[in-house]
N, C-alpha and C. Protein backbone atom coordinates (compact mmCIF):
# COMPACT_ATOMS: atom_id res chain seq x y z
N UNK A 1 84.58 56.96 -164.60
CA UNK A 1 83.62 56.90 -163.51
C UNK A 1 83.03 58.28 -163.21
N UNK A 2 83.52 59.20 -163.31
CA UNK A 2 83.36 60.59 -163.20
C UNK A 2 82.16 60.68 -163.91
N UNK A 3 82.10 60.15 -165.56
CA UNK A 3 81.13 60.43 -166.28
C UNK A 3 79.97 60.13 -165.99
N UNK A 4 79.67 58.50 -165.28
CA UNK A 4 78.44 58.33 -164.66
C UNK A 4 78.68 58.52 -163.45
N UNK A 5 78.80 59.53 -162.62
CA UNK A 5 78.35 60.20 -161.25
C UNK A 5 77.65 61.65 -162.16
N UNK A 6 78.11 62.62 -163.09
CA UNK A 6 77.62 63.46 -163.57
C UNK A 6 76.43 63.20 -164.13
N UNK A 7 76.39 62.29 -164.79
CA UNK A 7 75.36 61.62 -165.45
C UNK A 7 74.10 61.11 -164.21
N UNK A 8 74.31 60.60 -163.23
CA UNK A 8 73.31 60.56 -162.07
C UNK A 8 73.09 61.60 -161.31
N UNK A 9 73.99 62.21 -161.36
CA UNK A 9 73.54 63.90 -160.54
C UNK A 9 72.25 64.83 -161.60
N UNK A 10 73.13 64.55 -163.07
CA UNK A 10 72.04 65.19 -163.69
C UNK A 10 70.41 64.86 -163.88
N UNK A 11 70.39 63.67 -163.72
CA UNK A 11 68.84 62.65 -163.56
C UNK A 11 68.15 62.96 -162.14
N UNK A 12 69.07 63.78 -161.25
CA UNK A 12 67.77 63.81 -159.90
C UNK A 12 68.68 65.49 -159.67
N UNK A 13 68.63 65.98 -160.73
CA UNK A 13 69.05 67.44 -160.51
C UNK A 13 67.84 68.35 -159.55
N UNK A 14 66.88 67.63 -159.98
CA UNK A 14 65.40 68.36 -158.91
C UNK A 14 64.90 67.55 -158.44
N UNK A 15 65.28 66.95 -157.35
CA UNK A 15 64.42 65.74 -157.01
C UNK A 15 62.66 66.39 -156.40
N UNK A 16 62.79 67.67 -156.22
CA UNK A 16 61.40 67.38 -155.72
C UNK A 16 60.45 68.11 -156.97
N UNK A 17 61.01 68.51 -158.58
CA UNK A 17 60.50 69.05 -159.71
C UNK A 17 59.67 67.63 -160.00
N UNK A 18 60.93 66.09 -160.03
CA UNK A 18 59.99 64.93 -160.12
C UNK A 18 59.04 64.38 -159.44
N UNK A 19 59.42 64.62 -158.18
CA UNK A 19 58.30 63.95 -156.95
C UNK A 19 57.12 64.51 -157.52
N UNK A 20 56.65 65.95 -157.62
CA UNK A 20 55.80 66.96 -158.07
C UNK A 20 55.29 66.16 -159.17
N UNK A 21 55.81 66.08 -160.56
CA UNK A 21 55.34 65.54 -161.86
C UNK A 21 54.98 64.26 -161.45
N UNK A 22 55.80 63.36 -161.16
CA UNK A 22 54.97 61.65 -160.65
C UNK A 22 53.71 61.66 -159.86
N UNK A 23 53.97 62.88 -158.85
CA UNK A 23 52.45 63.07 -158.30
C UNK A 23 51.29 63.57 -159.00
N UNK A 24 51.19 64.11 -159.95
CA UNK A 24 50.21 64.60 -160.91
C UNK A 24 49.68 63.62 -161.43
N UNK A 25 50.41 62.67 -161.81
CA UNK A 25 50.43 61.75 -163.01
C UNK A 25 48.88 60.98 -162.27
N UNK A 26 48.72 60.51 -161.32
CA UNK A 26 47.53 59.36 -161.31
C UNK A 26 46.54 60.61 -160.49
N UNK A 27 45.32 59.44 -160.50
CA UNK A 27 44.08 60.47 -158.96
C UNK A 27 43.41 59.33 -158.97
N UNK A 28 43.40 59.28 -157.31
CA UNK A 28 41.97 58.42 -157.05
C UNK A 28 41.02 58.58 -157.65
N UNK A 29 40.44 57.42 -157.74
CA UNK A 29 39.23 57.56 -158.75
C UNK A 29 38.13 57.49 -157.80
N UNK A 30 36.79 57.84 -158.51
CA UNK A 30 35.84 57.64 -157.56
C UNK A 30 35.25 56.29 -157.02
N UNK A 31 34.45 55.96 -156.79
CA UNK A 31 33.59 54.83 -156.31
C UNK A 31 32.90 54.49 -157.68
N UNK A 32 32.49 53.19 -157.85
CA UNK A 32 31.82 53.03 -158.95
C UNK A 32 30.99 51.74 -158.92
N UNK A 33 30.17 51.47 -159.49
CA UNK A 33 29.36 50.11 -160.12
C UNK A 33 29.49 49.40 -161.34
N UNK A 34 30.30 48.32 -161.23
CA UNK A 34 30.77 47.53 -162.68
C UNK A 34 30.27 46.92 -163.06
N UNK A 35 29.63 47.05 -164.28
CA UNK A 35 28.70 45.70 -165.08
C UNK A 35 29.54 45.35 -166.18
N UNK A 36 29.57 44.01 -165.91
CA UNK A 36 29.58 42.94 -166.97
C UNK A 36 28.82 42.83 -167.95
N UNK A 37 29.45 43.01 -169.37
CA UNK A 37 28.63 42.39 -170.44
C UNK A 37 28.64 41.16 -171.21
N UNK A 38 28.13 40.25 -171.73
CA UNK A 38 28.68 39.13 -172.57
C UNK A 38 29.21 39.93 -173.25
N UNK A 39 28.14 40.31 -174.17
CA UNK A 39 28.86 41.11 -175.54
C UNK A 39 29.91 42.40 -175.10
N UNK A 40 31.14 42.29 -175.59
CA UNK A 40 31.97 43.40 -175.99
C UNK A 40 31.31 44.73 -176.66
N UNK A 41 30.75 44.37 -177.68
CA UNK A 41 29.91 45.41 -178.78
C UNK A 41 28.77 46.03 -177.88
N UNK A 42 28.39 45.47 -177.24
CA UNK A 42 27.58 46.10 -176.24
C UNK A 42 27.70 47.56 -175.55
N UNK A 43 28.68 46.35 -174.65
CA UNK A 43 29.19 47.49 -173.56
C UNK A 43 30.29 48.16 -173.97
N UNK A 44 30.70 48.38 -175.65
CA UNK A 44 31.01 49.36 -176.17
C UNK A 44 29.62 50.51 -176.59
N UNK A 45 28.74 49.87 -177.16
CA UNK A 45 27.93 51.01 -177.53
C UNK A 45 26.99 51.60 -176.01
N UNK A 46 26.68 51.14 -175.36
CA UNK A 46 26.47 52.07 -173.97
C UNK A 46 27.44 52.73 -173.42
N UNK A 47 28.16 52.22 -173.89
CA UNK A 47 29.76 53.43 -173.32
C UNK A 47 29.71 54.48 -174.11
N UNK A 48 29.26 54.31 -175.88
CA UNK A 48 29.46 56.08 -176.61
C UNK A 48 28.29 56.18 -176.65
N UNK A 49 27.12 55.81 -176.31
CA UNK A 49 25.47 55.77 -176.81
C UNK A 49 25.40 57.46 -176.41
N UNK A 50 24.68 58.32 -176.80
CA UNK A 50 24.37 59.74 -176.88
C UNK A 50 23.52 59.67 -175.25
N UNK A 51 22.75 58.18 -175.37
CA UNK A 51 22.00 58.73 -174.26
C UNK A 51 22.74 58.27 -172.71
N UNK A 52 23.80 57.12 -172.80
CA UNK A 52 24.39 56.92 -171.75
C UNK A 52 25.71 56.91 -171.51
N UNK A 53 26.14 57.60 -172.51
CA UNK A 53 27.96 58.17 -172.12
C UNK A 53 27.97 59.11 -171.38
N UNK A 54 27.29 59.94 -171.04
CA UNK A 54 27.37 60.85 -169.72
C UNK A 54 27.71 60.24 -167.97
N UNK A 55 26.68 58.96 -168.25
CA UNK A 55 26.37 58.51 -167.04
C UNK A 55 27.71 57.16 -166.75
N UNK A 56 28.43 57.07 -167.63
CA UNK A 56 29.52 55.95 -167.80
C UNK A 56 30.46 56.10 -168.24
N UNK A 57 31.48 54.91 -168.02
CA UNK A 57 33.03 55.20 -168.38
C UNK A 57 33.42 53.41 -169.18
N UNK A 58 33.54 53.09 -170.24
CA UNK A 58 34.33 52.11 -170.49
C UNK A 58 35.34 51.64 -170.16
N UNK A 59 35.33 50.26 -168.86
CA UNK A 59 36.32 50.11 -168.19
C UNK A 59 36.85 48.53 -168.55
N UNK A 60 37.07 48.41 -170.02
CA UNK A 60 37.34 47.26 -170.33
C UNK A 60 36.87 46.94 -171.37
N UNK A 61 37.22 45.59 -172.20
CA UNK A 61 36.70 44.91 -172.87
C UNK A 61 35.19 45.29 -173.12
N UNK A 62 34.31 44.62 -171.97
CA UNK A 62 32.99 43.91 -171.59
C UNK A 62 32.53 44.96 -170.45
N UNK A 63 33.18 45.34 -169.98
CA UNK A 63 32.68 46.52 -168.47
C UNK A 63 32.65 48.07 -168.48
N UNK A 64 31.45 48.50 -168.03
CA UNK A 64 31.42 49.62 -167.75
C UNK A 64 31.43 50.21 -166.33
N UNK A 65 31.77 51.24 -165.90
CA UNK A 65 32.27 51.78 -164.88
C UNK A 65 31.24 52.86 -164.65
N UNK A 66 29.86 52.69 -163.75
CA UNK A 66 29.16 53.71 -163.62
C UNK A 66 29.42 54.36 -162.10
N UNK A 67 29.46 55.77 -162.50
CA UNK A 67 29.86 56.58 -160.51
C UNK A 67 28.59 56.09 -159.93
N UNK A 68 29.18 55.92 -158.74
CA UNK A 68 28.25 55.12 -157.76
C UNK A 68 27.24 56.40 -157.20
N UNK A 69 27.22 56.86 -157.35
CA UNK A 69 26.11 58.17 -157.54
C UNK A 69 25.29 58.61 -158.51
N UNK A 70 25.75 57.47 -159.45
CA UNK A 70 24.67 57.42 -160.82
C UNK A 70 24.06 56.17 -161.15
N UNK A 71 23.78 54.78 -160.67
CA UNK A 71 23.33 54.01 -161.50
C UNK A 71 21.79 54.00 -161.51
N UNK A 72 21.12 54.65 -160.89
CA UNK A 72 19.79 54.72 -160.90
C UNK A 72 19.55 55.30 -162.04
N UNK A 73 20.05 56.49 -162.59
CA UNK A 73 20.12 57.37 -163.98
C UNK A 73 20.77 56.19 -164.81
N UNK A 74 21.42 55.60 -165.02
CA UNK A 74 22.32 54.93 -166.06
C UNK A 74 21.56 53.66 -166.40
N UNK A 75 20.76 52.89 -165.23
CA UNK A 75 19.35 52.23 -165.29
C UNK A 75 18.53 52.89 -166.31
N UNK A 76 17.80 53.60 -165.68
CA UNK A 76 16.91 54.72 -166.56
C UNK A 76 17.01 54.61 -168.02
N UNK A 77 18.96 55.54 -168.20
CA UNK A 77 18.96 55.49 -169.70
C UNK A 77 19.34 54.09 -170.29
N UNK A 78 19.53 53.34 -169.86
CA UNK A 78 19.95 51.81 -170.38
C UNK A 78 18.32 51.22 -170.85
N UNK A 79 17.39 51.53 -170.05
CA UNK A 79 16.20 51.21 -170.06
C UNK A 79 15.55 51.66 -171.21
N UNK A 80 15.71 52.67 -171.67
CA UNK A 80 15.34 53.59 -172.72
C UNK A 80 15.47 53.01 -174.10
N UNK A 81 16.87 52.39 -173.90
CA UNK A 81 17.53 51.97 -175.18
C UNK A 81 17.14 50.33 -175.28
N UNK A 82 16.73 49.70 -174.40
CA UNK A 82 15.79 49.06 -174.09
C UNK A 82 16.98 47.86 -173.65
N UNK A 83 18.10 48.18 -172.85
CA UNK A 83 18.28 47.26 -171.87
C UNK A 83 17.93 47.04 -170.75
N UNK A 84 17.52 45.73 -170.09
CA UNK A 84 17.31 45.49 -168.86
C UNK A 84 18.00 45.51 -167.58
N UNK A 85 18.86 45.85 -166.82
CA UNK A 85 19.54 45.14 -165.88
C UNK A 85 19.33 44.77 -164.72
N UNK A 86 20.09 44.25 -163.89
CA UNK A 86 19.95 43.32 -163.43
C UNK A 86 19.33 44.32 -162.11
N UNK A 87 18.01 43.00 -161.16
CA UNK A 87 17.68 44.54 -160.49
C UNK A 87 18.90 44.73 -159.04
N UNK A 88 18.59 45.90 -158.44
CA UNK A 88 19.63 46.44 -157.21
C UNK A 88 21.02 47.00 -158.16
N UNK A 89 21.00 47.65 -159.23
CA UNK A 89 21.56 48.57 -159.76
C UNK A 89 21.15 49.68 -160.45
């Protein structure tokens, strides 16, 4: 029994070295605007497209994740490439 009390002392030898590292680990994310695509292949290639991977994040399958401080620009370049969307984004 000795061996696992040493053995649990040694796993929270710093308890606040871990608190610290677990806290790093995530971050709120920002605010965003999610579009749905049918196509997968799609809303993969507007996710690496040169002209609209700046303005987006691939958040799925089928969805992209634009900062809600960008979809007017992400419109724009979607437009370019000659998608439509839907309007009030």
């Amino acid at each position: 029994m000795a061996c696992m009390k040493d053995h649990l002392f040694s796993l929270n030898a710093d308890p606040l070295e871990g608190i610290l590292r677990k806290s790093g680990s995530c971050r709120r994310a920002q605010k965003a605007v999610i579009f749905d695509w049918e196509d997968p292949a799609r809303a993969a290639l507007l996710a690496s497209s040169s002209e609209t991977s700046r303005l987006c994040h691939h958040a799925g399958e089928n969805r992209i994740a634009v900062p809600a401080a960008k979809p007017a620009a992400f419109t724009r370049a979607a437009r370019r490439m000659g998608y439509i969307l839907p309007s009030g984004s």
